[in-house]
Every structure is written in C-alpha cells, then in structure tokens.
N, C-alpha and C. Protein backbone atom coordinates (compact mmCIF):
# COMPACT_ATOMS: atom_id res chain seq x y z
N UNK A 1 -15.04 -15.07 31.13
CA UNK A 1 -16.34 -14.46 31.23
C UNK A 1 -16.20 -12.98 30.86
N UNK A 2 -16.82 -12.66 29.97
CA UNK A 2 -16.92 -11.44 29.22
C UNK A 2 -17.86 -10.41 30.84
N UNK A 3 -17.05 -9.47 31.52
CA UNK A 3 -18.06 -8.38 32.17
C UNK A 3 -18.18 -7.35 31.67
N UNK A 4 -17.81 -6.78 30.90
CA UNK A 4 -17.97 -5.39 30.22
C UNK A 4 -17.97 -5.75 28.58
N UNK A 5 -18.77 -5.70 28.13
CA UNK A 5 -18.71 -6.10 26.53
C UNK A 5 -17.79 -4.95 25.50
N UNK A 6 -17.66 -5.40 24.35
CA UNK A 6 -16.83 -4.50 23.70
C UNK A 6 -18.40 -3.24 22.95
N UNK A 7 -17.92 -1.98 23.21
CA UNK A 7 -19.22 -1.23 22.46
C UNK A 7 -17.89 0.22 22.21
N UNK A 8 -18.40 0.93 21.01
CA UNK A 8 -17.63 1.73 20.69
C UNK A 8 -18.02 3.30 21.32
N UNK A 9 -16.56 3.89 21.32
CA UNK A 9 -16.64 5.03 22.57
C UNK A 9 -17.35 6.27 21.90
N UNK A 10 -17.50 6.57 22.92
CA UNK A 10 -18.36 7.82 22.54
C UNK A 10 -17.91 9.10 21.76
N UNK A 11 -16.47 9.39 22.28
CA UNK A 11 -15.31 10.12 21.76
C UNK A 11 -15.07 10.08 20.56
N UNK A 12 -15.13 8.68 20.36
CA UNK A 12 -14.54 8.00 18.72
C UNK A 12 -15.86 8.87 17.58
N UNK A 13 -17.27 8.18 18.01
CA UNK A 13 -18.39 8.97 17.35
C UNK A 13 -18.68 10.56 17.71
N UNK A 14 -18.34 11.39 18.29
CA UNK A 14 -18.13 12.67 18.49
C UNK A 14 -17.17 13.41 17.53
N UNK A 15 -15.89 12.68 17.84
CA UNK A 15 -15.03 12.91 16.54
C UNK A 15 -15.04 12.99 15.40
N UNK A 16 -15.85 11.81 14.88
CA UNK A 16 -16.21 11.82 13.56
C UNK A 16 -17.46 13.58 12.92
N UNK A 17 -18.12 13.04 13.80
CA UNK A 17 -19.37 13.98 13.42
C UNK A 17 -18.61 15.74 13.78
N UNK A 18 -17.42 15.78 14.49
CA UNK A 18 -16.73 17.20 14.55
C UNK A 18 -16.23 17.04 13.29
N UNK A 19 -15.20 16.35 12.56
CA UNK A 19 -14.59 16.37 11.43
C UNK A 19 -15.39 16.63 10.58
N UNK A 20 -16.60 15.92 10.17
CA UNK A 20 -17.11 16.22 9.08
C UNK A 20 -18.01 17.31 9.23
N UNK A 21 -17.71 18.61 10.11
CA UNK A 21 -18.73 19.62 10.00
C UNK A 21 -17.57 20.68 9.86
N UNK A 22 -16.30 20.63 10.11
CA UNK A 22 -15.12 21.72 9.88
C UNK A 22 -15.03 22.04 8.61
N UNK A 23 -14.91 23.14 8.21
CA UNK A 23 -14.47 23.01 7.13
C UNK A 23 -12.75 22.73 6.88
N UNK A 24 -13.07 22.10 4.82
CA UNK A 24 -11.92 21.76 4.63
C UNK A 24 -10.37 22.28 4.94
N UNK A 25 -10.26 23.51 5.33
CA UNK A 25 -9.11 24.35 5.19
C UNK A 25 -9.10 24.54 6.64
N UNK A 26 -9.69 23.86 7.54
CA UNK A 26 -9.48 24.45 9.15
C UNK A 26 -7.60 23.70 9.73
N UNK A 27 -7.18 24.47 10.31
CA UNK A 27 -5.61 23.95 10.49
C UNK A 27 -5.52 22.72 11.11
N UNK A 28 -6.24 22.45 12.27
CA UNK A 28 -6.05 21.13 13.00
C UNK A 28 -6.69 20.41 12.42
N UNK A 29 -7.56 20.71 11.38
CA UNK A 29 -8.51 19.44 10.64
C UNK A 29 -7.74 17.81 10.46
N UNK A 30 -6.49 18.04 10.07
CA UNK A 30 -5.60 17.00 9.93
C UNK A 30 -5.01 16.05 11.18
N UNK A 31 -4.83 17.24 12.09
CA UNK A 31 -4.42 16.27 13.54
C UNK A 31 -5.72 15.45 14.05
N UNK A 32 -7.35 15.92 14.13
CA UNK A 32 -8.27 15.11 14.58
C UNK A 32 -8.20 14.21 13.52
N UNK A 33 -8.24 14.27 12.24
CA UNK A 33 -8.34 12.94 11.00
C UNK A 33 -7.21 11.97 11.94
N UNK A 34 -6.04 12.13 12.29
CA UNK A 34 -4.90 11.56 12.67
C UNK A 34 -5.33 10.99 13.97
N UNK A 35 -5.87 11.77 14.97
CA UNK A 35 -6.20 10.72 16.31
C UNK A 35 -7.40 10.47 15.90
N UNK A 36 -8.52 11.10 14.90
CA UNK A 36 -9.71 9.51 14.72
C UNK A 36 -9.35 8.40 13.94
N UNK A 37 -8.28 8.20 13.57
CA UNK A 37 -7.70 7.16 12.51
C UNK A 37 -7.44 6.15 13.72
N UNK A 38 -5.93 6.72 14.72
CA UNK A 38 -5.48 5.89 15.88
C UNK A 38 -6.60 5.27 16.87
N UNK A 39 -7.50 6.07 16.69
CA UNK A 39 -8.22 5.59 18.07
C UNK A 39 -9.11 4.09 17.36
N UNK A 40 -9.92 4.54 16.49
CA UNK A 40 -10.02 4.00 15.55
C UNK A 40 -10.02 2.17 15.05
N UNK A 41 -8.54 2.56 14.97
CA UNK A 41 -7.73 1.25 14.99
C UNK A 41 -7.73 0.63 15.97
N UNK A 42 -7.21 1.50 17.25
CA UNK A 42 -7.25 0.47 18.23
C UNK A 42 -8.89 0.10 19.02
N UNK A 43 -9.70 0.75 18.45
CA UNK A 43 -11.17 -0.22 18.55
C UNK A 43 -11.22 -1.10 17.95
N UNK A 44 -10.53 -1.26 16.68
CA UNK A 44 -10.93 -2.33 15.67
C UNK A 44 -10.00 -3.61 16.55
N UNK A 45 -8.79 -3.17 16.96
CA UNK A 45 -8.20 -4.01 17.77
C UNK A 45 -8.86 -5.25 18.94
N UNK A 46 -9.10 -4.00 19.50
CA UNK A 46 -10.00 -4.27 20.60
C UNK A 46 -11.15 -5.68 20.44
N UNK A 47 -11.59 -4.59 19.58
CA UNK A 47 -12.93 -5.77 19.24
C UNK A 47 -12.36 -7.08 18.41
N UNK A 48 -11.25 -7.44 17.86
CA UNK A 48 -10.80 -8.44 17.65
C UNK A 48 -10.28 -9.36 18.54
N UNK A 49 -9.90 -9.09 19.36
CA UNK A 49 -9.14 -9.71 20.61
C UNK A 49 -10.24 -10.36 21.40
N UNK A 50 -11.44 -9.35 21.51
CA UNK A 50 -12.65 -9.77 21.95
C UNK A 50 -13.31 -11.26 21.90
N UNK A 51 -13.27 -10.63 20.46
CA UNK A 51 -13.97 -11.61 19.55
C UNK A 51 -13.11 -13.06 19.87
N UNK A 52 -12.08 -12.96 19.82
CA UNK A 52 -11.19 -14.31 19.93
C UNK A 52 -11.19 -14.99 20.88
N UNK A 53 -11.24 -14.25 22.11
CA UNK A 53 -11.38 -13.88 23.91
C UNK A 53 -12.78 -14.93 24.27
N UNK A 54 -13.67 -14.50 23.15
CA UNK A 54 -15.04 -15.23 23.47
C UNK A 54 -14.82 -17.06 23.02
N UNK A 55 -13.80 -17.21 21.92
CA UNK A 55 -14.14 -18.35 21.27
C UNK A 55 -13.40 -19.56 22.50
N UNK A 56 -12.04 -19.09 23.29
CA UNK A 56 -11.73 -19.90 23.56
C UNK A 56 -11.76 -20.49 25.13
N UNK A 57 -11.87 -21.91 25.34
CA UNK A 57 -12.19 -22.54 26.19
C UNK A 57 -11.29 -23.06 27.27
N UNK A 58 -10.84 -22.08 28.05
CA UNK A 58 -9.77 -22.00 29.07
C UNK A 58 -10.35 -23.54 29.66
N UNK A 59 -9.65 -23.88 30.65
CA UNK A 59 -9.70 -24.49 32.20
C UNK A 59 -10.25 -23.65 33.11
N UNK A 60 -9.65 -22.26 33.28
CA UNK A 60 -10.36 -21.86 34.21
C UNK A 60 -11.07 -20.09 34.20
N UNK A 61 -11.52 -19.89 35.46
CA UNK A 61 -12.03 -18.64 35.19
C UNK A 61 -11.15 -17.30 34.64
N UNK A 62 -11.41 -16.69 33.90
CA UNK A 62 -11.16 -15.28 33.63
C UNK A 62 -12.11 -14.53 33.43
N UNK A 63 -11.94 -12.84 33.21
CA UNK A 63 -13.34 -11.89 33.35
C UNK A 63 -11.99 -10.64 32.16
N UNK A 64 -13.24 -10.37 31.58
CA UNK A 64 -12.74 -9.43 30.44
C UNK A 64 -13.59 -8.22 30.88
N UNK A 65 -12.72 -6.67 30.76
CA UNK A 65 -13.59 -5.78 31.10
C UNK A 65 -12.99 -4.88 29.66
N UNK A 66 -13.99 -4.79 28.61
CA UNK A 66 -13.75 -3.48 27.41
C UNK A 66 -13.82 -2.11 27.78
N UNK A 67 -12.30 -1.60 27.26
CA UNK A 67 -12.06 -0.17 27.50
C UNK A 67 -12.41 -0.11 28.58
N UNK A 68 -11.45 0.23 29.24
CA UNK A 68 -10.91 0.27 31.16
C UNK A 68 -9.38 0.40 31.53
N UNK A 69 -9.72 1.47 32.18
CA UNK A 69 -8.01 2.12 32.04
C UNK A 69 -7.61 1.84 33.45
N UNK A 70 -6.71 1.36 33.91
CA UNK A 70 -6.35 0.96 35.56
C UNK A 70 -5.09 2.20 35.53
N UNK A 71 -5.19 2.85 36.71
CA UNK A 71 -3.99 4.04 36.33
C UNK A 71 -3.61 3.15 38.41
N UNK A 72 -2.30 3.54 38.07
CA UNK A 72 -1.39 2.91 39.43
C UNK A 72 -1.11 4.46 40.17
N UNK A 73 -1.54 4.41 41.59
CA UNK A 73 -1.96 5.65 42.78
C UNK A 73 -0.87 6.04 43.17
C-alpha cells in the first residue's frame, strides 16, 4: 500500500530555477549543476522503484512512504 506517493521535491525545482538565473561565469555554478544532476537521478530512481512497487502483488501487507528520511536517536 502506497502511503506517501512519489511527487518531486521542492529543493530539486528551486535548484533548477537558481541555476538558470546565475550567470554563466558564477564559480559554484558547476557544483549546483553537479548536486541538481545527483539529486535528480535519484528522483528518477525513486520514482522507478515506485512505479514497480505499485505493479506487484505480494501475499501480504506492506506500506511505501516517498522521500522519508528515518535518522537513528
């Protein structure tokens, strides 16, 4: 059972719309291209696994929660 659906982060679209307002010659311009690439990917990830997550027909219950970070106290 899907509880949190897959939807893309907010960060990811923030990023983009910072990159393309820098100009070309700004120094870190290259490191944000580099973590919006990674992050990126692993949405595309994400949402594949999803996608797969939905098709198949366990025995029994499971619960999927998209993008959710469990940090140990």
């Amino acid at each position: 059972m899907i509880i949190k659906t897959y939807s893309a982060t907010h960060y990811l679209e923030t990023l983009k719309s910072l990159i393309h307002r820098l100009s070309p010659v700004y120094s870190r311009k290259k490191d944000l291209e580099y973590e919006y690439n990674r992050i990126s990917a692993g949405d595309i990830g994400e949402k594949f696994v999803m996608e797969t997550l939905e098709q198949l027909q366990l025995p029994y219950d499971f619960y999927i929660f998209h993008n959710l970070s469990l940090m140990k106290i």
